[in-house]
PDB file of N, CA and C in Angstrom:
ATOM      1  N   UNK A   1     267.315 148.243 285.118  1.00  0.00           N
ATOM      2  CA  UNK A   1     266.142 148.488 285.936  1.00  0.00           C
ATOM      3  C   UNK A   1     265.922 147.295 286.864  1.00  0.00           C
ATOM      4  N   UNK A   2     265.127 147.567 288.274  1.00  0.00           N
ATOM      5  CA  UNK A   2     265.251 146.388 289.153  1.00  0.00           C
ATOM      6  C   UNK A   2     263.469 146.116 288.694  1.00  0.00           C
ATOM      7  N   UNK A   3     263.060 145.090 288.719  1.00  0.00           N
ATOM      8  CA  UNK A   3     261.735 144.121 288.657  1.00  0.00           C
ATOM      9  C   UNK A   3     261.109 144.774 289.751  1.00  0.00           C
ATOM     10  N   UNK A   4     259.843 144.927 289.324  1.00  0.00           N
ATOM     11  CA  UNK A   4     258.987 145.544 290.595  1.00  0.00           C
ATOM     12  C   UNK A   4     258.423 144.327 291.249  1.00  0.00           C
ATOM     13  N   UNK A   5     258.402 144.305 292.617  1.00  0.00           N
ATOM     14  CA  UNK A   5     258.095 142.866 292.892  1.00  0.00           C
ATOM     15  C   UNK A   5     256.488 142.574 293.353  1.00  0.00           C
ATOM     16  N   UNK A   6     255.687 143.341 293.111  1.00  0.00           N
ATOM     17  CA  UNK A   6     254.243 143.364 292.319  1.00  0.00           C
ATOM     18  C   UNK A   6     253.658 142.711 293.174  1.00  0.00           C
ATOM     19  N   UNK A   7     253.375 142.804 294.522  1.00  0.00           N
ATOM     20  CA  UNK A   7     253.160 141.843 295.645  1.00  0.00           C
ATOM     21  C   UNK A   7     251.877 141.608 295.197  1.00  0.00           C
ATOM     22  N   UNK A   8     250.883 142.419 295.140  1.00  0.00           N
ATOM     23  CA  UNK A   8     249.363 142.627 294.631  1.00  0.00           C
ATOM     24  C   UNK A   8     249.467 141.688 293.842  1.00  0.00           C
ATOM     25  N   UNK A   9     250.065 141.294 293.044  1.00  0.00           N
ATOM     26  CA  UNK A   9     250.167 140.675 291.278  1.00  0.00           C
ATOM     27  C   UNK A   9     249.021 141.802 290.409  1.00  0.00           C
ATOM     28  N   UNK A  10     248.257 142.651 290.579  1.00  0.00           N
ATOM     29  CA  UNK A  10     247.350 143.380 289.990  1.00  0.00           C
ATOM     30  C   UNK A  10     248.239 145.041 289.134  1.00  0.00           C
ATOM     31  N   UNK A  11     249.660 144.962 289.442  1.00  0.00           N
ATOM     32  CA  UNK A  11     250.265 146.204 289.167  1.00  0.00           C
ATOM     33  C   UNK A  11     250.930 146.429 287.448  1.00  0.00           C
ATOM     34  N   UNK A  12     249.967 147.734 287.272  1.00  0.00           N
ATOM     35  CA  UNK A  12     251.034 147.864 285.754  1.00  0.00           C
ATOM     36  C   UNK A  12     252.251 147.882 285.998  1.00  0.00           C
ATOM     37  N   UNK A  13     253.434 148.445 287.044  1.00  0.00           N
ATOM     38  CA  UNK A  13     254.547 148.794 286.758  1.00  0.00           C
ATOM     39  C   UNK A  13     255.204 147.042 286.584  1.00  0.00           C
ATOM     40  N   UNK A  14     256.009 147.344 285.475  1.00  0.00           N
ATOM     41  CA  UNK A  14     257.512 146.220 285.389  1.00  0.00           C
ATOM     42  C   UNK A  14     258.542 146.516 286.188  1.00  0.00           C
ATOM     43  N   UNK A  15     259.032 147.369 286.395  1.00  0.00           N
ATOM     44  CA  UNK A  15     260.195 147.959 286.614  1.00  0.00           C
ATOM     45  C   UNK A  15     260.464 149.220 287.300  1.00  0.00           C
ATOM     46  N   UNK A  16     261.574 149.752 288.300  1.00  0.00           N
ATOM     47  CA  UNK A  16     261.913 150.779 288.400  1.00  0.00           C
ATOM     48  C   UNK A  16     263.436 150.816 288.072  1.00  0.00           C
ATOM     49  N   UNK A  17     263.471 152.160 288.297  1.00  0.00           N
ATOM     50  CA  UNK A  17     265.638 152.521 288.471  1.00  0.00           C
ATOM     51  C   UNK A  17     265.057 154.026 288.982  1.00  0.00           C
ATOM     52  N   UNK A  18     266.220 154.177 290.753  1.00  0.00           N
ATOM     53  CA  UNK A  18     266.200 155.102 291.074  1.00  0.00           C
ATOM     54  C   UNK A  18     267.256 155.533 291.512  1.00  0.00           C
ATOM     55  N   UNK A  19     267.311 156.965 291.050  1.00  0.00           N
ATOM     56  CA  UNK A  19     268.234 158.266 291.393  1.00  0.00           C
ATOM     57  C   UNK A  19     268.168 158.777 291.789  1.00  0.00           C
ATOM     58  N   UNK A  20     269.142 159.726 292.565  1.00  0.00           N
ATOM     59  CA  UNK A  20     268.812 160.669 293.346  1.00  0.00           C
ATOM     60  C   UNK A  20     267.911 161.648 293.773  1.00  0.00           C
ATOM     61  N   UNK A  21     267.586 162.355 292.643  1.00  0.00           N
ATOM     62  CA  UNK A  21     266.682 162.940 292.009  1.00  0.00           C
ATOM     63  C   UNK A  21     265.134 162.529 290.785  1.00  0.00           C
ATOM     64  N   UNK A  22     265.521 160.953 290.799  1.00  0.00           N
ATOM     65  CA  UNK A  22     264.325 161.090 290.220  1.00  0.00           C
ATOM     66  C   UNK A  22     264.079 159.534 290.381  1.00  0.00           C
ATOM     67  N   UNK A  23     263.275 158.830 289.756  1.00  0.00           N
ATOM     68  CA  UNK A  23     262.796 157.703 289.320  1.00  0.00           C
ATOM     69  C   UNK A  23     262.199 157.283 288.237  1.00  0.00           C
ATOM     70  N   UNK A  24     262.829 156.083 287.780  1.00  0.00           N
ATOM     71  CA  UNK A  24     261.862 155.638 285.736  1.00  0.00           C
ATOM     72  C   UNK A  24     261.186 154.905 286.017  1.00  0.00           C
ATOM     73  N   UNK A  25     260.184 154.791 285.858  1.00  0.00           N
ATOM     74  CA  UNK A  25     259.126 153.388 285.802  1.00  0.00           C
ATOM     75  C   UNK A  25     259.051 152.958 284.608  1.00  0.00           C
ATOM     76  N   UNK A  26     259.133 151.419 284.527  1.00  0.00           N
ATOM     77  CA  UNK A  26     258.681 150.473 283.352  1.00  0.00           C
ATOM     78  C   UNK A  26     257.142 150.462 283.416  1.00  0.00           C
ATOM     79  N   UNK A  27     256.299 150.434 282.761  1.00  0.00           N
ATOM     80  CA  UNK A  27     254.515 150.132 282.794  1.00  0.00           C
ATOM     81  C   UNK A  27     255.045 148.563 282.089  1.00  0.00           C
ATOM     82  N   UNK A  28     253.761 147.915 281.667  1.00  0.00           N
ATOM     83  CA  UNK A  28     253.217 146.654 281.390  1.00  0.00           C
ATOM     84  C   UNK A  28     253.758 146.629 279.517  1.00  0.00           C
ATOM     85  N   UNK A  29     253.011 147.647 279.673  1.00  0.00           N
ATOM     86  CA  UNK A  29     253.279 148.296 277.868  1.00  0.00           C
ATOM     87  C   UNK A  29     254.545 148.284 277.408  1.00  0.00           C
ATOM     88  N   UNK A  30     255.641 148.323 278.654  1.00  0.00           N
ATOM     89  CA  UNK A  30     256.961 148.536 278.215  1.00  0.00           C
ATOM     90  C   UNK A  30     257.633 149.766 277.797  1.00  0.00           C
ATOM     91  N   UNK A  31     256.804 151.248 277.992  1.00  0.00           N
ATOM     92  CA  UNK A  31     256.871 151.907 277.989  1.00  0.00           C
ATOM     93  C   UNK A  31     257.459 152.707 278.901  1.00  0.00           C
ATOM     94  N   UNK A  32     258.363 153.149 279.381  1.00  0.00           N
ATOM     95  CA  UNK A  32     259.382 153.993 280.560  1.00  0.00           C
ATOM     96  C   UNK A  32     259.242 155.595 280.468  1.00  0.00           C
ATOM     97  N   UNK A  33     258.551 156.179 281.934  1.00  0.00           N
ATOM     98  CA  UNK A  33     258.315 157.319 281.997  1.00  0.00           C
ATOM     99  C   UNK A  33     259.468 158.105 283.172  1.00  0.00           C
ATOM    100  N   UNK A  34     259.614 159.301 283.456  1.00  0.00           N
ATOM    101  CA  UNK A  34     260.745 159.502 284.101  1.00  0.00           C
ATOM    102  C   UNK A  34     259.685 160.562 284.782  1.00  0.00           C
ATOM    103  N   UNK A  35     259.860 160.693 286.086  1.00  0.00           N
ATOM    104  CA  UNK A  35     259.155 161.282 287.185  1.00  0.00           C
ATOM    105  C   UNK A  35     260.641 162.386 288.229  1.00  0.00           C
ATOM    106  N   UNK A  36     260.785 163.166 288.035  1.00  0.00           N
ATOM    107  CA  UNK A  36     262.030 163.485 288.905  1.00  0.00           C
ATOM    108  C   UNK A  36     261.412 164.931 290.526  1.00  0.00           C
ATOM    109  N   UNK A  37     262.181 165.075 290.552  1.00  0.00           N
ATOM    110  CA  UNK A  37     262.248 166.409 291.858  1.00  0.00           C
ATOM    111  C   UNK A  37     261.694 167.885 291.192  1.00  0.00           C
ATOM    112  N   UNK A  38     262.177 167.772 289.842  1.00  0.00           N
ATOM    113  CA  UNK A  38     261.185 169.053 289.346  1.00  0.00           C
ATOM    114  C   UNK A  38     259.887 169.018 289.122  1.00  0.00           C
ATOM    115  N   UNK A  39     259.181 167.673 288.341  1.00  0.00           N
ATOM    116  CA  UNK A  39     258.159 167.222 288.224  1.00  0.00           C
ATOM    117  C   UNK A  39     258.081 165.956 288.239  1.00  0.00           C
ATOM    118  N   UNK A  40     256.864 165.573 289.783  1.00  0.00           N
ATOM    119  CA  UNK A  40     255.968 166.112 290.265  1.00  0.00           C
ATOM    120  C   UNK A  40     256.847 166.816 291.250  1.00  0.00           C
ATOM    121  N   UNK A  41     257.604 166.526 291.624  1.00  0.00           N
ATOM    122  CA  UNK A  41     258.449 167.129 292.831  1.00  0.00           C
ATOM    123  C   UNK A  41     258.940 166.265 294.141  1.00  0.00           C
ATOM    124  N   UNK A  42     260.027 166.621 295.091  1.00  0.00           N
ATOM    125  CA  UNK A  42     260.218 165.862 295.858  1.00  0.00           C
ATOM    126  C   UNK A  42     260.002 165.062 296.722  1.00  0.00           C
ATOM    127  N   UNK A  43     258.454 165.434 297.702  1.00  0.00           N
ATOM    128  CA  UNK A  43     257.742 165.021 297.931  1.00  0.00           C
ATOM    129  C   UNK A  43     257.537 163.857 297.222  1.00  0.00           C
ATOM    130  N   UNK A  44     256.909 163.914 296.315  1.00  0.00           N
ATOM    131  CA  UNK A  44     255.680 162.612 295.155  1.00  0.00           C
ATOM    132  C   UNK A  44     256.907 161.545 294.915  1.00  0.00           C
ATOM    133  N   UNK A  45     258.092 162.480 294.457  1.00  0.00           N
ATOM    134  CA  UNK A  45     259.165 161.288 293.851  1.00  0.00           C
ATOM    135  C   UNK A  45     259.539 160.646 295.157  1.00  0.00           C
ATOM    136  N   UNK A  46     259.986 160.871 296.145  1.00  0.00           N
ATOM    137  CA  UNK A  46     260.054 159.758 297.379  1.00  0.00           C
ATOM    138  C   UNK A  46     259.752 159.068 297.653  1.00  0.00           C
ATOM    139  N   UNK A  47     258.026 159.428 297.741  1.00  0.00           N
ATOM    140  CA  UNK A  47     256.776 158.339 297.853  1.00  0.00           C
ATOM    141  C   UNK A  47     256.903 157.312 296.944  1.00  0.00           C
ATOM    142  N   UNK A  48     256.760 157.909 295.787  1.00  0.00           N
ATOM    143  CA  UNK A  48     257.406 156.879 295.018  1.00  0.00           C
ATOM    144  C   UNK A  48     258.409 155.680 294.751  1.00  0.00           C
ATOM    145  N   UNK A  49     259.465 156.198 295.473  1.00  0.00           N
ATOM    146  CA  UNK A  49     260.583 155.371 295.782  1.00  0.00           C
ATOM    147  C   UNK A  49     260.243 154.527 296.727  1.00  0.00           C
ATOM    148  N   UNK A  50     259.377 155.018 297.796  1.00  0.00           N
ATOM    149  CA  UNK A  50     259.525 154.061 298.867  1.00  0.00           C
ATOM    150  C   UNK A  50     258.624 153.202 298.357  1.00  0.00           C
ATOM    151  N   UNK A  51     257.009 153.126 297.186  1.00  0.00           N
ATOM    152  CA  UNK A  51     256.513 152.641 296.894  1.00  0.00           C
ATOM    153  C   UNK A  51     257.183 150.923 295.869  1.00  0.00           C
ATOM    154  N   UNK A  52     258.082 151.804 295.615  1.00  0.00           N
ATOM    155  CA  UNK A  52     258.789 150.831 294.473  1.00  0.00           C
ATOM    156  C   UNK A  52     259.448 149.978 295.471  1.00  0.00           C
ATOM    157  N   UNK A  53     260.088 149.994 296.403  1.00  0.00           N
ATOM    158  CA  UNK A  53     261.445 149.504 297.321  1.00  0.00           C
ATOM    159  C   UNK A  53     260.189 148.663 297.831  1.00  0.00           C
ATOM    160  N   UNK A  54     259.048 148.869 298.258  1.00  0.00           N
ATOM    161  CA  UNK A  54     258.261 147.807 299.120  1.00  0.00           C
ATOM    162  C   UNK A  54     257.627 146.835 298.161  1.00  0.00           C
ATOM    163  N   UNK A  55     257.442 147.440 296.957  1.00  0.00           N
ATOM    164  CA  UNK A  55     256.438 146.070 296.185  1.00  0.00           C
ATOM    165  C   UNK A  55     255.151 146.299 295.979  1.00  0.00           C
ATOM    166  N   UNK A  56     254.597 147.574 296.675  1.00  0.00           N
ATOM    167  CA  UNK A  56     253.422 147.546 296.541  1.00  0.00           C
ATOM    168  C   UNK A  56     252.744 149.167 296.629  1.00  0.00           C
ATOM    169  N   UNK A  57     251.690 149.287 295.737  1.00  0.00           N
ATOM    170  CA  UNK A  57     251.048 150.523 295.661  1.00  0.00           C
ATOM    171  C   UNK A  57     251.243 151.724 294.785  1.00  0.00           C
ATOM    172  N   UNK A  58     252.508 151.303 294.191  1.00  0.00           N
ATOM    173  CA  UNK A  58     253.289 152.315 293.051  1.00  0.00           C
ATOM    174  C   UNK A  58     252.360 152.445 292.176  1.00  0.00           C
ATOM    175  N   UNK A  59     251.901 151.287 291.672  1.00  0.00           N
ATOM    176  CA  UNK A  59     251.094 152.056 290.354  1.00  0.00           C
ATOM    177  C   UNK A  59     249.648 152.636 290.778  1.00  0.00           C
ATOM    178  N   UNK A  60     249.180 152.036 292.073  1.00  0.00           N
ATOM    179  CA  UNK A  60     248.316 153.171 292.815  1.00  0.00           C
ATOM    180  C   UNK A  60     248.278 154.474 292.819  1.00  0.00           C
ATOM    181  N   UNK A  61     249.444 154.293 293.566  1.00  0.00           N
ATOM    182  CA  UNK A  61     250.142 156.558 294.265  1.00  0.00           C
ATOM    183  C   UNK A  61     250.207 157.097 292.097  1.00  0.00           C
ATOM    184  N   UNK A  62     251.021 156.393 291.551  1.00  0.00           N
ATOM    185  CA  UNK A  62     251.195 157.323 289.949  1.00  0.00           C
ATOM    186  C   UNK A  62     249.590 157.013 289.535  1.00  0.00           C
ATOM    187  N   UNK A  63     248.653 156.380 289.566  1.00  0.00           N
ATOM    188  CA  UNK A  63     247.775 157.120 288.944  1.00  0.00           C
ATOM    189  C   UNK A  63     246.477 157.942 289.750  1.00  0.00           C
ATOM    190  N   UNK A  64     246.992 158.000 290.883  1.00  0.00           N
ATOM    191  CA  UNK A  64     245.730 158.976 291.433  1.00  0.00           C
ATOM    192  C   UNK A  64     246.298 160.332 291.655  1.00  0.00           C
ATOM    193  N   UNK A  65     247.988 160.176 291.670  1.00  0.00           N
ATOM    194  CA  UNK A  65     249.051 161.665 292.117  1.00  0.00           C
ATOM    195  C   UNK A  65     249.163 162.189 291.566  1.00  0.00           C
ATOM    196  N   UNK A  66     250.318 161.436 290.273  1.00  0.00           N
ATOM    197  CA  UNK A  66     251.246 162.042 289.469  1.00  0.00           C
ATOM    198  C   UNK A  66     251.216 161.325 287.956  1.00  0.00           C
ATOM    199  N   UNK A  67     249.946 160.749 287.829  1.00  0.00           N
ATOM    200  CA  UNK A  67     250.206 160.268 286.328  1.00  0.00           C
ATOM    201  C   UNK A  67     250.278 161.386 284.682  1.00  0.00           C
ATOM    202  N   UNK A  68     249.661 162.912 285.558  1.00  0.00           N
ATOM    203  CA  UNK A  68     250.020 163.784 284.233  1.00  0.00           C
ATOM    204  C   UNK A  68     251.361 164.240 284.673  1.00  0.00           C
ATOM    205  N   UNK A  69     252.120 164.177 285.579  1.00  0.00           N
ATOM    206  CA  UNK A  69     253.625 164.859 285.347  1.00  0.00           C
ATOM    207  C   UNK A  69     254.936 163.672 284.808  1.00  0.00           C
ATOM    208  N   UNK A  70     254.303 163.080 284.368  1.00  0.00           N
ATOM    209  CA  UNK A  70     255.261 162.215 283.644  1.00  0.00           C
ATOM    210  C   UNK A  70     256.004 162.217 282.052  1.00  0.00           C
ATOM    211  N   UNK A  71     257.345 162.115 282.460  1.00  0.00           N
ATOM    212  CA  UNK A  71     257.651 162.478 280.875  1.00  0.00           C
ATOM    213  C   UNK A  71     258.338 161.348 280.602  1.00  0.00           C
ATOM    214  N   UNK A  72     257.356 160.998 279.191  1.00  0.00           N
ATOM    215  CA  UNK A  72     258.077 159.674 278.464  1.00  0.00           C
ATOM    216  C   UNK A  72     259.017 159.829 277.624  1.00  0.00           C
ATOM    217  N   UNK A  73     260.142 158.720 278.051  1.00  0.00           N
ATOM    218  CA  UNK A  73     261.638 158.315 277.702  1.00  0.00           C
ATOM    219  C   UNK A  73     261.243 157.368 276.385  1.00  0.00           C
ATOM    220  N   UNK A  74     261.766 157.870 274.919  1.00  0.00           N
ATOM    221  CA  UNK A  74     262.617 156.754 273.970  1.00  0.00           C
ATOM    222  C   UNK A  74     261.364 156.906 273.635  1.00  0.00           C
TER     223      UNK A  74
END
């Protein structure tokens, strides 16, 4: 997973890793949820990506968007 670079310093996420189709987020908790193109869908997961690639707002956009379509990994 790459380090989220947390520009805010105020962000739960640790971490992302993204795929084609989807994206994992690390939270604070250490806990890894998987967000893909089926749910929430392609749209949201992009945003997402681009959220992660800049540093900032990810854990914004997942909890006002898409924090119930998340399915937790492990």
């Amino acid at each position: 997973m790459i380090p989220y670079r947390n520009i805010s310093g105020k962000s739960g996420v640790l971490a992302y890793e993204i795929g084609d189709t989807y994206i994992k987020i690390e939270f604070n908790n250490n806990e890894v949820y998987l967000y893909d193109y089926n749910r929430p869908g392609k749209v949201q997961v992009n945003k997402m990506k681009f959220f992660a690639v800049r540093g900032k707002g990810l854990s914004t956009y997942i909890s006002r968007y898409v924090k119930s379509f998340a399915k937790k990994l492990g």
